[in-house]
N, C-alpha and C. Protein backbone atom coordinates (compact mmCIF):
# COMPACT_ATOMS: atom_id res chain seq x y z
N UNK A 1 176.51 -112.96 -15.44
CA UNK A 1 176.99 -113.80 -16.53
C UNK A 1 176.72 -113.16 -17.89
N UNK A 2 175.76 -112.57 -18.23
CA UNK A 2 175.15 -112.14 -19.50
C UNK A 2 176.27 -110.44 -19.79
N UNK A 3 176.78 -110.13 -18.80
CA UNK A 3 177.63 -108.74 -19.09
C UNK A 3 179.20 -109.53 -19.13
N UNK A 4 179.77 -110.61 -18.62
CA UNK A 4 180.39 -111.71 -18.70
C UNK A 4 179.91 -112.14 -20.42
N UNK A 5 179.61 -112.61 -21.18
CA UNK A 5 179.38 -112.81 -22.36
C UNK A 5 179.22 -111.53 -23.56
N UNK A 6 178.74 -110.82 -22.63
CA UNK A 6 179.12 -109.41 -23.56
C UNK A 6 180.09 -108.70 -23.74
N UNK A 7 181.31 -108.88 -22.78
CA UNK A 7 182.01 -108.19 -23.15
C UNK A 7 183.01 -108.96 -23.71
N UNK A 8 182.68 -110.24 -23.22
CA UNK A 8 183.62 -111.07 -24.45
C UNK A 8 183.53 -111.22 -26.04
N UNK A 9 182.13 -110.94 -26.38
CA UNK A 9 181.85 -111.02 -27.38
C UNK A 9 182.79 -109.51 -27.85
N UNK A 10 182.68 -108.94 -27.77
CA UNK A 10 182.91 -107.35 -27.95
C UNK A 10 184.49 -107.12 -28.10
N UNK A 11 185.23 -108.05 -27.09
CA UNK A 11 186.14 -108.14 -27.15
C UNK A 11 187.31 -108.74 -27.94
N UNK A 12 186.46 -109.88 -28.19
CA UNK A 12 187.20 -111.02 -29.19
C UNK A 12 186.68 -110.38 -30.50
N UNK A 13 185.50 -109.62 -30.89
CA UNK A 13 185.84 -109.17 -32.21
C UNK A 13 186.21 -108.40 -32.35
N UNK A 14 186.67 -107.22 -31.39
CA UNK A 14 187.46 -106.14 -31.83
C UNK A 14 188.96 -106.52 -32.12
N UNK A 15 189.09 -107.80 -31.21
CA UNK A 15 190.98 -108.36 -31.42
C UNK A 15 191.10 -109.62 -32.32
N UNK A 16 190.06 -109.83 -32.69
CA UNK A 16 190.51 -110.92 -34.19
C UNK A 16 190.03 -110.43 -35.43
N UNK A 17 189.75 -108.96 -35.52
CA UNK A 17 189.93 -108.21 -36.89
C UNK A 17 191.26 -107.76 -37.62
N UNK A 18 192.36 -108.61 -36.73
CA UNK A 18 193.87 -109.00 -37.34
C UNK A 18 193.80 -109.92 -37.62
N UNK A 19 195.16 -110.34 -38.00
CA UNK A 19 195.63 -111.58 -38.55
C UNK A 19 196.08 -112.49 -37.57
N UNK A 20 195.21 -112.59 -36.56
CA UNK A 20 195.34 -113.48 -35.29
C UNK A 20 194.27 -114.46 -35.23
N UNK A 21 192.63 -114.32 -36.13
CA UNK A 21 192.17 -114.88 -35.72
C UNK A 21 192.02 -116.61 -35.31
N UNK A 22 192.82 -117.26 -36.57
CA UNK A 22 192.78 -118.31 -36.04
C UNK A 22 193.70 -118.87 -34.94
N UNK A 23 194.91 -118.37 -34.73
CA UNK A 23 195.85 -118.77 -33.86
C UNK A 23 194.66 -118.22 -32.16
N UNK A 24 193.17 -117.20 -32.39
CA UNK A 24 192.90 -117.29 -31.00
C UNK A 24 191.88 -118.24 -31.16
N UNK A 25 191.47 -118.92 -32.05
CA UNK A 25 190.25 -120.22 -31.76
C UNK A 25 191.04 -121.06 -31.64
N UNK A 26 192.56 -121.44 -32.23
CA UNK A 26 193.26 -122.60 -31.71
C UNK A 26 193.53 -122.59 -30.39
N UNK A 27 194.31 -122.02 -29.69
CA UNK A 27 194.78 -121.61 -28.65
C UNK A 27 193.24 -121.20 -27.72
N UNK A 28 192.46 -121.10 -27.61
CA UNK A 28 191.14 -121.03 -26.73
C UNK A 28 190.81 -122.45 -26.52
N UNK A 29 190.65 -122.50 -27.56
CA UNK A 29 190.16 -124.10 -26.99
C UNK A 29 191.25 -124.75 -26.46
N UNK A 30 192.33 -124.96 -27.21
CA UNK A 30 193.88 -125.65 -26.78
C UNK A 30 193.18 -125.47 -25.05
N UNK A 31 193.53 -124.23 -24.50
CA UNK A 31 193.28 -124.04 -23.32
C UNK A 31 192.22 -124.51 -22.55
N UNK A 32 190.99 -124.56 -23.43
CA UNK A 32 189.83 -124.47 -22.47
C UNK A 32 189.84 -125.97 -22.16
N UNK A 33 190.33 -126.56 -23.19
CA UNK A 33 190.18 -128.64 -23.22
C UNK A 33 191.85 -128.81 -22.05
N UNK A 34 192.15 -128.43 -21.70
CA UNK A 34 193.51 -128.72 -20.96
C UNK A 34 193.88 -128.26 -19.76
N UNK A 35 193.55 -126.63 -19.49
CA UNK A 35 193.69 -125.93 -18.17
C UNK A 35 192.82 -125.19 -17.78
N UNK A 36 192.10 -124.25 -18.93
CA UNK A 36 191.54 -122.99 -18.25
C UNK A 36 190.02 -122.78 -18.94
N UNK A 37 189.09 -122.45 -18.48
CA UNK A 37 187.84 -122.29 -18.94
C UNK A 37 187.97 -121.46 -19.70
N UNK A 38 187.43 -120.90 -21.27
CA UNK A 38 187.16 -120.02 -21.60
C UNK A 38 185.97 -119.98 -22.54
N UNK A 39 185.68 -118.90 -22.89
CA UNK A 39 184.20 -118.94 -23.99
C UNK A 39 184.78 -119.26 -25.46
N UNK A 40 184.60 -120.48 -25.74
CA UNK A 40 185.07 -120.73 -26.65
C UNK A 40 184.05 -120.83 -27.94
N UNK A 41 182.85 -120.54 -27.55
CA UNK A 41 181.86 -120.93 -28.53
C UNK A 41 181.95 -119.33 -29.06
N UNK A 42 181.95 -118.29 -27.74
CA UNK A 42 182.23 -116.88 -28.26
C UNK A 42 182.56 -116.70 -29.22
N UNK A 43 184.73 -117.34 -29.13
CA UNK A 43 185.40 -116.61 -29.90
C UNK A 43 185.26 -117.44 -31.14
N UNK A 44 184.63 -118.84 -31.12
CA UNK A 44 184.43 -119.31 -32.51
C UNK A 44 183.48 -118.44 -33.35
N UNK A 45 182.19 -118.00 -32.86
CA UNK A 45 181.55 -117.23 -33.58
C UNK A 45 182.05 -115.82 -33.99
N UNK A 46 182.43 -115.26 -33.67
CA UNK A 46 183.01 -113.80 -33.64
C UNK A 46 183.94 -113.93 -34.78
N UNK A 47 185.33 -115.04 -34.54
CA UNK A 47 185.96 -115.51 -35.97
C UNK A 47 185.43 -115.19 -36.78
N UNK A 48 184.52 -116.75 -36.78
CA UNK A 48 183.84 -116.87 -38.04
C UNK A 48 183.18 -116.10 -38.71
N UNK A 49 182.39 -115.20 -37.81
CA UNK A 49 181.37 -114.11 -38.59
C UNK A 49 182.68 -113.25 -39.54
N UNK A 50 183.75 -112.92 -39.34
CA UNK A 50 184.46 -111.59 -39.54
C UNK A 50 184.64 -112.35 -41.32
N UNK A 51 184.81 -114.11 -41.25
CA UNK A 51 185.05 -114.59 -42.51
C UNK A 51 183.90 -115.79 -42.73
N UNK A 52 182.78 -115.59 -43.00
CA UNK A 52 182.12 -116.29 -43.26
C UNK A 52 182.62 -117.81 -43.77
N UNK A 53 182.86 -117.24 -45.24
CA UNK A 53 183.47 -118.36 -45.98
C UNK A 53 184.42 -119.39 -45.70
N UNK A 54 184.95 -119.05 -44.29
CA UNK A 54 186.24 -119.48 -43.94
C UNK A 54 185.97 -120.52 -42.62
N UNK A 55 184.71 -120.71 -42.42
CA UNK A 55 183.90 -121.22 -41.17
C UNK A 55 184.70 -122.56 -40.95
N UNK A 56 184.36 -123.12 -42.01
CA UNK A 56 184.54 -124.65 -42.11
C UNK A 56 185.66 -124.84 -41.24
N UNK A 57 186.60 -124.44 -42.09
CA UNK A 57 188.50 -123.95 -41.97
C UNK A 57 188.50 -123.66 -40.13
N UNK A 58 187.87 -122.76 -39.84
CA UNK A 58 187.84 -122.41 -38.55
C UNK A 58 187.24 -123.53 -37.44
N UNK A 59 186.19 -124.43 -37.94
CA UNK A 59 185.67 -125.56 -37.45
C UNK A 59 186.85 -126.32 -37.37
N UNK A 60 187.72 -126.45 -38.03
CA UNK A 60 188.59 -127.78 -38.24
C UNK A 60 189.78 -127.64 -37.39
N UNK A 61 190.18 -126.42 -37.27
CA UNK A 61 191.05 -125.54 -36.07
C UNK A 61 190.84 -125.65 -35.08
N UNK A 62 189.51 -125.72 -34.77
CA UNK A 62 188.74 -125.33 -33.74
C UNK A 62 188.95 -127.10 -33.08
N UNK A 63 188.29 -128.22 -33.49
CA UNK A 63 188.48 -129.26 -33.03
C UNK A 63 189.98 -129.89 -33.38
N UNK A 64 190.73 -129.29 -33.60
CA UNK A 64 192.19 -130.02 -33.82
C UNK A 64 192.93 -129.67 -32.32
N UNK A 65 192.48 -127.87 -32.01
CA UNK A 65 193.26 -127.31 -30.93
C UNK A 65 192.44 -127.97 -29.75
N UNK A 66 191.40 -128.51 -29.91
CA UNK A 66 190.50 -128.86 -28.80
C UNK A 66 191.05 -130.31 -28.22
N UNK A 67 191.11 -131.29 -29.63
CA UNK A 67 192.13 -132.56 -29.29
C UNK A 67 192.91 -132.87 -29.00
N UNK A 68 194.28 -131.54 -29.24
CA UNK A 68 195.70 -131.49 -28.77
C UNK A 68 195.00 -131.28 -27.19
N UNK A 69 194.48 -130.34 -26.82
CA UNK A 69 194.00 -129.33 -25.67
C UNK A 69 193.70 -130.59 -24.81
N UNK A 70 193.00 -131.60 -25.16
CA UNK A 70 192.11 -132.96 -24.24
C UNK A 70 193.28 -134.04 -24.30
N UNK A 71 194.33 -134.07 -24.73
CA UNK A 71 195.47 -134.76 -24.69
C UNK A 71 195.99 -134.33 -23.74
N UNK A 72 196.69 -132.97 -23.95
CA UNK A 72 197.59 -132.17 -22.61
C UNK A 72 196.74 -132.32 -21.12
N UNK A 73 195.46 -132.32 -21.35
CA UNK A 73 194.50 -132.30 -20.02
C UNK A 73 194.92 -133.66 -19.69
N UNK A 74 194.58 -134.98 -20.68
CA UNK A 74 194.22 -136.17 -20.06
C UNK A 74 196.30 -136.20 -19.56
N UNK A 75 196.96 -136.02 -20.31
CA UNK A 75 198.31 -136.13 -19.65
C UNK A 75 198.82 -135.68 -18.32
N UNK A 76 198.26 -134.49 -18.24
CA UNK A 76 197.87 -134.25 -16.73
C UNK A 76 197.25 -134.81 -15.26
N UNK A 77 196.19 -135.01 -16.24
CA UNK A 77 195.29 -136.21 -14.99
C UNK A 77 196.02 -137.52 -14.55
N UNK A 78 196.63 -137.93 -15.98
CA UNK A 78 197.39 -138.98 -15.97
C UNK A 78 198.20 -139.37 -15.41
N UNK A 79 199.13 -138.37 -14.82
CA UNK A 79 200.95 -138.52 -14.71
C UNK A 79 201.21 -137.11 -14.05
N UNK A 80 200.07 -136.15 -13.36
CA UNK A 80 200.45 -135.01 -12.52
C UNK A 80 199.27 -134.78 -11.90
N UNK A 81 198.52 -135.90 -11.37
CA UNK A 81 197.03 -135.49 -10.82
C UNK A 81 197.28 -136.15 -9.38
N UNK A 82 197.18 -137.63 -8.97
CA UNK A 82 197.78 -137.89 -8.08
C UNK A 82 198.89 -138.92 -7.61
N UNK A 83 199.01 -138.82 -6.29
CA UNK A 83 200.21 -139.26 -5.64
C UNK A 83 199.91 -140.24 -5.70
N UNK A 84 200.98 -141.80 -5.70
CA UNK A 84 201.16 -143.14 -5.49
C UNK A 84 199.73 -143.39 -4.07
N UNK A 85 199.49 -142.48 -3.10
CA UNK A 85 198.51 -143.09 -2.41
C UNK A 85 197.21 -142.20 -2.30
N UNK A 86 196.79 -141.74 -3.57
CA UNK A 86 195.54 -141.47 -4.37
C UNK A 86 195.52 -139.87 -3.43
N UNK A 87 196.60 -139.52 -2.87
CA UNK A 87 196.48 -138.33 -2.42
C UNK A 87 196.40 -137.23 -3.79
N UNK A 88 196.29 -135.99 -3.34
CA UNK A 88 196.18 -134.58 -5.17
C UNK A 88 197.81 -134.45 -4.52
N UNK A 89 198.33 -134.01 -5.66
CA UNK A 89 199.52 -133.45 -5.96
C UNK A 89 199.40 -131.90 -5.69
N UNK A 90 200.67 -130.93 -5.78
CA UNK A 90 200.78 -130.03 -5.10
C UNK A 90 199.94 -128.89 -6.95
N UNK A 91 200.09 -130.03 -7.83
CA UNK A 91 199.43 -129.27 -8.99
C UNK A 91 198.31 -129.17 -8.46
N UNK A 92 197.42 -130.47 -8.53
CA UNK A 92 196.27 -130.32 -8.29
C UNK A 92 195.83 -129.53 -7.22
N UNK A 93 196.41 -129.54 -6.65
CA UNK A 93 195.93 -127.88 -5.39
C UNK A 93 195.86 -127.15 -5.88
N UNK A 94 197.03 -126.61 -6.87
CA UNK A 94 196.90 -125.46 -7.43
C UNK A 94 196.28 -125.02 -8.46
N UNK A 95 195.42 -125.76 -8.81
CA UNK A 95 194.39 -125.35 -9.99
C UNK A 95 192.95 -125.73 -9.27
N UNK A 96 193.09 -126.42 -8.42
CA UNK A 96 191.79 -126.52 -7.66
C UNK A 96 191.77 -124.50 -6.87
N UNK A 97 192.82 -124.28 -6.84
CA UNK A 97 192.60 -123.14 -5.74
C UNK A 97 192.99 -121.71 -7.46
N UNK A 98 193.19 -122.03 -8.08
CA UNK A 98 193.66 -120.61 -9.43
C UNK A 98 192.54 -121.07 -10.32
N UNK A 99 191.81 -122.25 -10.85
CA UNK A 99 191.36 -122.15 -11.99
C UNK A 99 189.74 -121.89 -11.63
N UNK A 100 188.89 -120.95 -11.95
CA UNK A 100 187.86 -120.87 -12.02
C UNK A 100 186.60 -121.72 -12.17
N UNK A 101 185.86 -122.30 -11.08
CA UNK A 101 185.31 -123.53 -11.25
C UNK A 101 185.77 -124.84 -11.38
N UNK A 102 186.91 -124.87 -11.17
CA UNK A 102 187.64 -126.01 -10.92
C UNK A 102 188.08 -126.49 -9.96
N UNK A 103 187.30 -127.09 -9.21
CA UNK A 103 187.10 -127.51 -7.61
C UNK A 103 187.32 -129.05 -7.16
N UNK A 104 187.51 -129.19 -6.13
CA UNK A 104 187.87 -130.30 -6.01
C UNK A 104 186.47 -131.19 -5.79
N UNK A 105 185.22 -130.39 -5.46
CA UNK A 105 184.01 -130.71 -5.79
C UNK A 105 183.53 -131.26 -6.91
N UNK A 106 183.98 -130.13 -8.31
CA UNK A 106 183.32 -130.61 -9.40
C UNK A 106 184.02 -131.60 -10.35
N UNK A 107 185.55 -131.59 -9.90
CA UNK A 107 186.39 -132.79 -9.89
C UNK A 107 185.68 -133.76 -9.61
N UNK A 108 185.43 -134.12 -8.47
CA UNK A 108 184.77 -135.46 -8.06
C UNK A 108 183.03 -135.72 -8.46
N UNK A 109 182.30 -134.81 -9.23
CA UNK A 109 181.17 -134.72 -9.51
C UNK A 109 181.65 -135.49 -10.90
N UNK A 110 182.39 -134.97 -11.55
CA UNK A 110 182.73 -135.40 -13.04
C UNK A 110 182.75 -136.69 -12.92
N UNK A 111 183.86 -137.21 -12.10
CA UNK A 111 184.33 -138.75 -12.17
C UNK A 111 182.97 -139.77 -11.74
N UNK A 112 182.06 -139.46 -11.11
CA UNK A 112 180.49 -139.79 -10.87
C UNK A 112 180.39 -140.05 -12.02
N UNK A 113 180.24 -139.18 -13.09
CA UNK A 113 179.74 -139.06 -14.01
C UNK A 113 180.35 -139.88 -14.99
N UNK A 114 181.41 -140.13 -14.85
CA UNK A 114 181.94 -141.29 -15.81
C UNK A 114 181.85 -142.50 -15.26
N UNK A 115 181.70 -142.46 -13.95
CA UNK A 115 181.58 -143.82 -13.41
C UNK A 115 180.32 -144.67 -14.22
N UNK A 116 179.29 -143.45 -13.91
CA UNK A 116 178.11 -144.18 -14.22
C UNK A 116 177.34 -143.84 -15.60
N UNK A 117 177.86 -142.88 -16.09
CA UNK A 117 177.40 -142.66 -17.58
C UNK A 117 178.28 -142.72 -18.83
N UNK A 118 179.76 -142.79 -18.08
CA UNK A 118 180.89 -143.10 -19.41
C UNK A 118 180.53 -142.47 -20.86
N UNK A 119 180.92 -142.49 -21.73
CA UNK A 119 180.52 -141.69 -22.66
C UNK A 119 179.02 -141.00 -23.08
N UNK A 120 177.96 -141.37 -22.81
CA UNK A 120 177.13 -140.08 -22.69
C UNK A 120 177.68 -138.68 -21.89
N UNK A 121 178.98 -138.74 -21.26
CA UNK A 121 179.01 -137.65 -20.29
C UNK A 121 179.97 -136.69 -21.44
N UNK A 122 180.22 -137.18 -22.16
CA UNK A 122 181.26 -136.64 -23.43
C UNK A 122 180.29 -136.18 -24.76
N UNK A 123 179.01 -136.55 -24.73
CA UNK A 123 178.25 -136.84 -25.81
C UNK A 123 177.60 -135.53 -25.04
N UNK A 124 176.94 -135.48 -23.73
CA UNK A 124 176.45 -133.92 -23.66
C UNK A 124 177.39 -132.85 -23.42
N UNK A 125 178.77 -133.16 -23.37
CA UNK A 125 179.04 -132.18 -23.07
C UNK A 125 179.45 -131.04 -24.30
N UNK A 126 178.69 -131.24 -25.31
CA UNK A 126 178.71 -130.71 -26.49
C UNK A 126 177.65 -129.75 -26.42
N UNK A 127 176.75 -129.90 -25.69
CA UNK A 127 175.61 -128.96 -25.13
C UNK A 127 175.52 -128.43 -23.78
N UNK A 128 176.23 -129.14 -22.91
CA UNK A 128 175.99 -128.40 -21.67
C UNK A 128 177.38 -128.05 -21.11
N UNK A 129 177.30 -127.03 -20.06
CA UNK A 129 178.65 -125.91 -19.88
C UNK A 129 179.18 -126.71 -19.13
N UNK A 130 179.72 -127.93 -19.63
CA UNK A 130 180.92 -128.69 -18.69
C UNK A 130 182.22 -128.47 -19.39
N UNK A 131 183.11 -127.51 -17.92
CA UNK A 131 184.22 -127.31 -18.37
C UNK A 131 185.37 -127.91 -18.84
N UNK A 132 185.36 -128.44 -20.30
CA UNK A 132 186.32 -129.82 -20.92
C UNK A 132 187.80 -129.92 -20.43
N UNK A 133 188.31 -129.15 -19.16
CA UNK A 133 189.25 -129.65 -18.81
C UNK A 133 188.83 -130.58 -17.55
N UNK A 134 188.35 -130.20 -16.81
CA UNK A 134 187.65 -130.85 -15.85
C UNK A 134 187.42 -132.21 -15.98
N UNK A 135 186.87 -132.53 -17.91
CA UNK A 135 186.47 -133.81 -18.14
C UNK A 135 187.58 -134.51 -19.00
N UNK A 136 188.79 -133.36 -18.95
CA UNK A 136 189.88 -133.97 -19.97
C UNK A 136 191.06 -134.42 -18.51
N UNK A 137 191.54 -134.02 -17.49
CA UNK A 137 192.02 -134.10 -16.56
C UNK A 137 191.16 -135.59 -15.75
N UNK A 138 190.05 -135.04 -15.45
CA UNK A 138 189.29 -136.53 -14.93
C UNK A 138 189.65 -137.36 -15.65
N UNK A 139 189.17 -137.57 -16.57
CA UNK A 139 189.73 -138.99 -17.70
C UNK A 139 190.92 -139.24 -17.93
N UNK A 140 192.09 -138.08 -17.55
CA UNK A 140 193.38 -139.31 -17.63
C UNK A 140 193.50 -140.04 -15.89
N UNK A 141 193.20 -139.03 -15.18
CA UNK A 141 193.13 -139.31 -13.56
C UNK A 141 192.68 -140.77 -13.25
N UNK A 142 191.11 -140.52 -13.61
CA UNK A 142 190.64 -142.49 -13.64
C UNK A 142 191.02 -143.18 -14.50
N UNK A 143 191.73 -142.95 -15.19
CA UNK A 143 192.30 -143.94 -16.58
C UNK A 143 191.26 -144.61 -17.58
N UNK A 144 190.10 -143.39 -18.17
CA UNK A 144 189.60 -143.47 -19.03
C UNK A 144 190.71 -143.71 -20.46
N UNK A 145 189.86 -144.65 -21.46
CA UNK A 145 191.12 -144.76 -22.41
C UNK A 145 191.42 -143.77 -23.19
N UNK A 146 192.41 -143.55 -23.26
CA UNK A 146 193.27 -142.33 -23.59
C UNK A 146 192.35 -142.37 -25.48
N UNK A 147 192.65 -143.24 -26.13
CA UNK A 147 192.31 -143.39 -27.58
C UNK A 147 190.83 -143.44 -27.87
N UNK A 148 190.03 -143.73 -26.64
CA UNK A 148 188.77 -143.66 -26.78
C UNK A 148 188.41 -142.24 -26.60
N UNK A 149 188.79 -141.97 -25.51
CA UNK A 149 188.47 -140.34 -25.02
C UNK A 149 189.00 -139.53 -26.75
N UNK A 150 189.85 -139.31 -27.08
CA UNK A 150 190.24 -138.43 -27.94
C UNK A 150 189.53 -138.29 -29.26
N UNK A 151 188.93 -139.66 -29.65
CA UNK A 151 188.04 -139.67 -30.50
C UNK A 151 186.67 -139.60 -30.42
N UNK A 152 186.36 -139.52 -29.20
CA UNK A 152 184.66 -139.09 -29.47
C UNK A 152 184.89 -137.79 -28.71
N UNK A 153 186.19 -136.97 -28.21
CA UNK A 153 185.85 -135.63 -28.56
C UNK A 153 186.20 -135.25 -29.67
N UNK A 154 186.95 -135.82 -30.53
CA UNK A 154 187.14 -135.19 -32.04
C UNK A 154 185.84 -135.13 -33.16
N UNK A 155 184.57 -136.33 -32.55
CA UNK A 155 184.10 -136.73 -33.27
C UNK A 155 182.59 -135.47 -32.60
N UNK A 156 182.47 -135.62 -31.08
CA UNK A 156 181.54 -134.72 -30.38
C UNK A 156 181.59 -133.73 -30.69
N UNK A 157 182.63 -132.96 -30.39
CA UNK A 157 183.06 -131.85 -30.30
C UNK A 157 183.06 -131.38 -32.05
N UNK A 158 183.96 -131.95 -32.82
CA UNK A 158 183.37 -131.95 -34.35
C UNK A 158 182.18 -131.71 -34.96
N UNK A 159 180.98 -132.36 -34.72
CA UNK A 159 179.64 -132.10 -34.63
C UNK A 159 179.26 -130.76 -34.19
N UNK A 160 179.72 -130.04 -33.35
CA UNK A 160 179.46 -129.31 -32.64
C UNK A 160 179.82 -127.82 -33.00
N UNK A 161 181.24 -127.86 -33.79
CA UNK A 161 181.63 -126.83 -34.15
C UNK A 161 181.20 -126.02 -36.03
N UNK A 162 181.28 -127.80 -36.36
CA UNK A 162 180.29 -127.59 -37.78
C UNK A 162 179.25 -127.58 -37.81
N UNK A 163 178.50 -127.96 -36.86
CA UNK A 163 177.29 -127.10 -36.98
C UNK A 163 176.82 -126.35 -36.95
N UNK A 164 178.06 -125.43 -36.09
CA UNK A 164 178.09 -123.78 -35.86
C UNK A 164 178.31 -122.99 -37.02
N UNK A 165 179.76 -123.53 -37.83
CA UNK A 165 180.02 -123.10 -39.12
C UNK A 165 178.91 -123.42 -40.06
N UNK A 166 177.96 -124.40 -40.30
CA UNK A 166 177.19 -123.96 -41.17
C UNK A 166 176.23 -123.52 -40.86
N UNK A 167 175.86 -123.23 -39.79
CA UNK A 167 174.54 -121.98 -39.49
C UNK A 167 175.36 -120.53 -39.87
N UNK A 168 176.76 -120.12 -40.00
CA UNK A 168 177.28 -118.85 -40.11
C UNK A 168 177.61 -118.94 -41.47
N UNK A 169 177.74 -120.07 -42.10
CA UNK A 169 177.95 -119.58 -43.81
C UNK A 169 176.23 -119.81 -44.15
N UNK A 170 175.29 -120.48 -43.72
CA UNK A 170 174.07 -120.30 -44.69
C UNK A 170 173.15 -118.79 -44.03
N UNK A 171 173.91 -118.48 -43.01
CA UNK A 171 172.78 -117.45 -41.98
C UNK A 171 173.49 -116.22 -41.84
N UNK A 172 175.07 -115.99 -41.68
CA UNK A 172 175.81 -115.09 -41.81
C UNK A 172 175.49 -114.33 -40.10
N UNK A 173 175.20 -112.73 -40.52
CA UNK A 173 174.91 -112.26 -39.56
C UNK A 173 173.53 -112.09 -38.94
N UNK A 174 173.03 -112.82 -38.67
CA UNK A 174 171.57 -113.16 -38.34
C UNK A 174 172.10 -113.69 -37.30
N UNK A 175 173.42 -115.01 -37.30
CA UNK A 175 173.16 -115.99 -36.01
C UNK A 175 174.03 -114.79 -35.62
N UNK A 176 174.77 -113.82 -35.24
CA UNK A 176 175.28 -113.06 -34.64
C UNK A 176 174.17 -111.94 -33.65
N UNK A 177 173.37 -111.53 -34.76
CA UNK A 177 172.30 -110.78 -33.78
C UNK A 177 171.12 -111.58 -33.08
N UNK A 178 170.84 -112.96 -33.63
CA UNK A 178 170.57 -114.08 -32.82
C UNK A 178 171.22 -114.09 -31.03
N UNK A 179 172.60 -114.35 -31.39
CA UNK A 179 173.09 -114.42 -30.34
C UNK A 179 173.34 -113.51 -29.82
N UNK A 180 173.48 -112.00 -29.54
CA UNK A 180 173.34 -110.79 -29.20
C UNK A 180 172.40 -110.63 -27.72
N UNK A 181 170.82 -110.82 -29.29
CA UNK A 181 169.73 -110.39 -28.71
C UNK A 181 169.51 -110.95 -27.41
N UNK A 182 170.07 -113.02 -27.36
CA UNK A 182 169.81 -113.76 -26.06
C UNK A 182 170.62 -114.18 -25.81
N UNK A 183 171.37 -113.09 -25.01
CA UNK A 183 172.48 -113.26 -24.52
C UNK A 183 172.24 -113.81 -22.72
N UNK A 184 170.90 -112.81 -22.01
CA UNK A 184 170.29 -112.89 -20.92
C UNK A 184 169.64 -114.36 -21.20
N UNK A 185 169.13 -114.72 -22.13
CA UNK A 185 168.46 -116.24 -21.97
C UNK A 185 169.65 -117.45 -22.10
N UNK A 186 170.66 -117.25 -23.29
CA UNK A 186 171.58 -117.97 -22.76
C UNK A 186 172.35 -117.89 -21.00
N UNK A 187 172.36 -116.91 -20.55
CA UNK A 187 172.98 -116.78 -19.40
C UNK A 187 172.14 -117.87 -18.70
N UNK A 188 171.00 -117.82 -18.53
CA UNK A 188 169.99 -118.05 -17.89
C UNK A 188 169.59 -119.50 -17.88
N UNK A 189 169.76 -120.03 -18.87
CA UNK A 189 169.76 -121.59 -19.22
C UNK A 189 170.97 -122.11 -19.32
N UNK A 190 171.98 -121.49 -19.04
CA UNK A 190 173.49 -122.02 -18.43
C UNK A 190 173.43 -122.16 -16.88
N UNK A 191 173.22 -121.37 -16.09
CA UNK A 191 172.71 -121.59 -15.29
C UNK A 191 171.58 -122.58 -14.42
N UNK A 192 170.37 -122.74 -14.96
CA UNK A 192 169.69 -123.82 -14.82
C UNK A 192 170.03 -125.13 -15.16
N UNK A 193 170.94 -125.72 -16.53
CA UNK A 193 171.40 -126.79 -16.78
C UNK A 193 172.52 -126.98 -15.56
N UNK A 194 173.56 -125.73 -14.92
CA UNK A 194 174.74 -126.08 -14.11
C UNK A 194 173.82 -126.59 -12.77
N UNK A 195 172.76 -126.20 -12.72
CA UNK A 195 171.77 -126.56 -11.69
C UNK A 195 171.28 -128.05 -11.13
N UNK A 196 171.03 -128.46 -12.73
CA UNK A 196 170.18 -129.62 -12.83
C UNK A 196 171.47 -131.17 -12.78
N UNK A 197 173.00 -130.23 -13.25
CA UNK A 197 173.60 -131.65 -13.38
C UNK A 197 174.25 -131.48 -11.56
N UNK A 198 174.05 -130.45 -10.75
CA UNK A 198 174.92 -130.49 -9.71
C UNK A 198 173.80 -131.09 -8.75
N UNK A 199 172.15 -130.89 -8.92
CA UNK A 199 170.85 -131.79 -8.15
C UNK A 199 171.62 -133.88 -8.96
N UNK A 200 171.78 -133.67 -10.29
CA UNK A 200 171.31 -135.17 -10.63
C UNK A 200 172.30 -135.45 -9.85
N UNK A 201 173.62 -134.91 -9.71
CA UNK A 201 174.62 -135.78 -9.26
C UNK A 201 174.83 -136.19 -7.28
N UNK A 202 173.90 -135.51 -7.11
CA UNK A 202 173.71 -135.55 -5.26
C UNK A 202 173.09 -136.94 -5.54
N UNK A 203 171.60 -136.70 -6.49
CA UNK A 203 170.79 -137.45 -6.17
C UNK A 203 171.43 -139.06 -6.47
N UNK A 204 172.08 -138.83 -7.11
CA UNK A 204 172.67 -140.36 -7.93
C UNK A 204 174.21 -140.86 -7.05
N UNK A 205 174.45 -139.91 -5.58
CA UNK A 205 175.88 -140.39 -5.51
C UNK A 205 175.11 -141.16 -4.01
């Protein structure tokens, strides 16, 4: 995982030192909240570092493409997840079997999780590596409310990204070699948290 984060890092700033960068923090997240996992905290930082000043701007991108992104997901769950007799659709096979960690396991771990924690499960997932399509697809699937869901990720997820932007306009490149240096400890405590919610959720089903 930690050579997995490195070369993304490496990667996304060598290709948003064009005039692409914000169309790839929109479009990352767009994706990561709707179909496909990606490091989105990566390519927010990497942005941002290249324009400090411009953080905010990039925060606001950042949760706009994330809200469209948790719309297209929950529309999915909604109206292409399953069949009239709660069977998966021939989609849902196919992203259970193409999308990375997107299982029909952690599908049904999620919906646990709203069963019984309903929005706290939206409130951590601002800190822990739950893949927001997973929880944007679940929630149209069980018919979480569409207007509720969208606003406490605009509002979670918001929190989340400005807080990033102002650690990179008051800290600059510090939180960059910050994040560099623990790259192996982030790996490492991504891991243990994916640990601890896949034990709570045995223990609690």
């Amino acid at each position: 995982m930690r050579n997995l984060l490195t070369q993304t890092f490496l990667w996304t700033k060598k290709w948003t030192k064009g005039p692409y960068g914000l169309l790839a923090v929109f479009m990352s997240l767009f994706l990561d909240a709707s179909v496909f996992p990606l490091p989105t905290t990566v390519v927010f930082i990497t942005v941002s570092l290249i324009h400090p000043s411009r953080s905010y701007y990039n925060a606001l991108v950042a949760v706009t493409g994330m809200a469209l992104g948790a719309i297209a997901g929950y529309m999915i769950g909604h109206f292409l997840w399953l069949l009239p007799d709660g069977s998966y659709t021939q989609f849902a096979h196919y992203l259970f079997n193409h999308i990375p960690g997107f299982t029909e396991v952690n599908y049904l771990n999620v919906q646990n999780l709203y069963i019984k924690w309903s929005y706290i499960i939206l409130l951590f997932s601002v800190i822990l590596p739950l893949p927001y399509q997973v929880l944007s697809i679940t929630a149209g699937a069980f018919g979480f409310n569409i207007f509720t869901f969208i606003l406490l990720t605009f509002v979670f997820q918001g929190l989340r990204f400005f807080f990033l932007a102002w650690l990179i306009v008051r800290y600059g490149e510090r939180v960059s070699a910050i994040f560099q240096k623990n790259l192996k400890v982030i790996a490492l405590i991504t891991v243990i948290i994916l640990f601890i919610i896949i034990i709570a959720t045995k223990i609690g089903s």
